[in-house]
Each structure stands twice: as C-alpha cells, then as structure tokens.
Protein backbone atom coordinates (compact mmCIF):
# COMPACT_ATOMS: atom_id res chain seq x y z
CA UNK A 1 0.00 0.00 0.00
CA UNK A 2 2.92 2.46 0.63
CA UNK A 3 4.45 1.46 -2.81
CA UNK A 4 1.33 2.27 -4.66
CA UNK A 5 0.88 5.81 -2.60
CA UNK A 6 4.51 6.95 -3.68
CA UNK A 7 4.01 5.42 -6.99
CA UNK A 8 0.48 7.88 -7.36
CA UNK A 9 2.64 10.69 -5.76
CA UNK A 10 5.48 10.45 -8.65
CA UNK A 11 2.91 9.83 -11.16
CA UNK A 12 0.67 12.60 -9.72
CA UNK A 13 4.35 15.25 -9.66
CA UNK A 14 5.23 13.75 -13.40
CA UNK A 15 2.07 15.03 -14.63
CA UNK A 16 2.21 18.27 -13.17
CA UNK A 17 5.48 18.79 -14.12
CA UNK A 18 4.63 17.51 -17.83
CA UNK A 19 1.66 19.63 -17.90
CA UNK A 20 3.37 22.98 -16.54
CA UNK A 21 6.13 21.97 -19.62
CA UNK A 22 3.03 21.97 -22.05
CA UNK A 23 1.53 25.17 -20.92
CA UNK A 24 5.64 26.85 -21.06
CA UNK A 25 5.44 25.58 -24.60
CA UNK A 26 2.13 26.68 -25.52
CA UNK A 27 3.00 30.24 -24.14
CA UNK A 28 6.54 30.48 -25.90
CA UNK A 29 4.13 29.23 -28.76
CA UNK A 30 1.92 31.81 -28.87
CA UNK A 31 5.00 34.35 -28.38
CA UNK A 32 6.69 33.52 -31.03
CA UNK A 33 3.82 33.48 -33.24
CA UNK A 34 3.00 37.34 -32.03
CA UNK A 35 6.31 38.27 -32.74
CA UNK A 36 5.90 36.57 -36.09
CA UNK A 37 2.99 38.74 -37.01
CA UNK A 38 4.58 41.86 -35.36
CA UNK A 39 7.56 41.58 -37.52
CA UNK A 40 5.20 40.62 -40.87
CA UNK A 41 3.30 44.19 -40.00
CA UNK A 42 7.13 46.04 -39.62
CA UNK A 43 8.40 44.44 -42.72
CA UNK A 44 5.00 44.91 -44.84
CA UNK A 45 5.76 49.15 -43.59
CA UNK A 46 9.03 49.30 -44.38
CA UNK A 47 8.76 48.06 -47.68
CA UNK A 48 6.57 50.69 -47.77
CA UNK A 49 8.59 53.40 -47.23
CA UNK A 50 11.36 51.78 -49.92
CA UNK A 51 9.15 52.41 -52.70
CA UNK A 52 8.34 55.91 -51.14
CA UNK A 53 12.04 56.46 -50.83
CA UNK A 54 12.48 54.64 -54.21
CA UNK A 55 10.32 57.21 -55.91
CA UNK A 56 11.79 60.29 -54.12
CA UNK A 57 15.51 59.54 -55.48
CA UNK A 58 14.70 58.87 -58.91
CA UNK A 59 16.04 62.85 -59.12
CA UNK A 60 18.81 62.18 -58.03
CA UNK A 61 19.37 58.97 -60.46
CA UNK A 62 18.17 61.48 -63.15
CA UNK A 63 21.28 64.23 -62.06
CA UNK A 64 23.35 62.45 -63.86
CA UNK A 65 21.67 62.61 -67.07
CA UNK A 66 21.17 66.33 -66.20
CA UNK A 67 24.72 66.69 -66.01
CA UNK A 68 25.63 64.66 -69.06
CA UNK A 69 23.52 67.50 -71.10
CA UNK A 70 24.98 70.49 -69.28
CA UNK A 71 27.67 69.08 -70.10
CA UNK A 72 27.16 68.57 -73.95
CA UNK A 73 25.79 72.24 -73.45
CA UNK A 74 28.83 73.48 -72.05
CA UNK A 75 30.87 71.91 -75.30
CA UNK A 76 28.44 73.23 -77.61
CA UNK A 77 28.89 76.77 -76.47
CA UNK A 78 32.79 77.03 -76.15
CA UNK A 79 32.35 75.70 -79.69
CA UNK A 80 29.88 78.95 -80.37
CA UNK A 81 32.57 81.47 -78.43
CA UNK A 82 35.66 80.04 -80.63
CA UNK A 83 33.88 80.88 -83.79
CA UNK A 84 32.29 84.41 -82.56
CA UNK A 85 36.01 85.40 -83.14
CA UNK A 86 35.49 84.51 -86.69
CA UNK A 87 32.11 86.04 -86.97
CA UNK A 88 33.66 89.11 -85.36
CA UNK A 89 36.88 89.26 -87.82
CA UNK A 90 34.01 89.16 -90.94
CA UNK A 91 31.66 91.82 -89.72
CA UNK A 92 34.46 93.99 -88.94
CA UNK A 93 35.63 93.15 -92.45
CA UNK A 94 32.38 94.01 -93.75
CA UNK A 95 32.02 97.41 -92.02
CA UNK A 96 35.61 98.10 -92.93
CA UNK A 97 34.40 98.08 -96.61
CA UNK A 98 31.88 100.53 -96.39
C-alpha cells in the first residue's frame, strides 16, 4: 500500500510537471507566433517606405543625365565662343568696306 501511494505521488508530480512543460510551450508558442505577425506588419511598412524612398531619389538617379547634357551644353557653347572670333573678324571686315 505504501508502494502504490509513492508510486500515485510520482505519477501525480510527473504530470504536473509535464503539464506545466506543455503550458511553457504553448506560451513560448503563442509568443513567437506574435512576434511573427509583429515583424510581418514592420516588414509589410518598411517596404513601404522603400518604394516611397524609391520614388523620391529617382532625381537624383536622373542628375546624372542632367549633367551629361549640361555638359554637352557646355561643349556646344565654347564651340559657339571660338567661332564668334570669326564672326567678329568678318563683320568687322564688312564694315571696314563701307
């Protein structure tokens, strides 16, 4: 009779112990499955703001084809100064004639 008392007080611990080890599990569970969702709502945001950021540097991606052209600009008018010196030399040719 004492063997089957301590034998129904182990079992009796075992399955409180197993069933506390359950409900841990179930909680961590749960946890990680909120922190799961909490970083799916975080991640959907920020890849939010990456397209908004996306769209607000495409300026800055398009500066450098802005500068290419000033640049072909620039060229284009050093070539118009160099000949204004010829342009120059005729019209004072021409008004040296009259």
């Amino acid at each position: 009779m004492q063997n089957d008392i301590a034998l129904f007080e182990t079992w009796h611990l075992s399955l409180m112990i197993g069933g506390v080890i359950v409900i841990a599990a179930a909680i961590l569970l749960l946890l990680v499955n909120a922190a799961a969702k909490r970083i799916g709502r975080l991640a959907a945001t920020a890849l939010k703001l990456v397209s908004e950021i996306k769209e607000n540097t495409l300026c800055i991606w398009n500066l450098q084809q802005t500068n290419q052209v000033a640049e072909e600009v620039l060229k284009g008018s050093a070539e118009i100064k160099a000949h204004l010196h010829f342009v120059g030399d005729a019209l004072h040719e021409r008004d040296a004639k009259k």
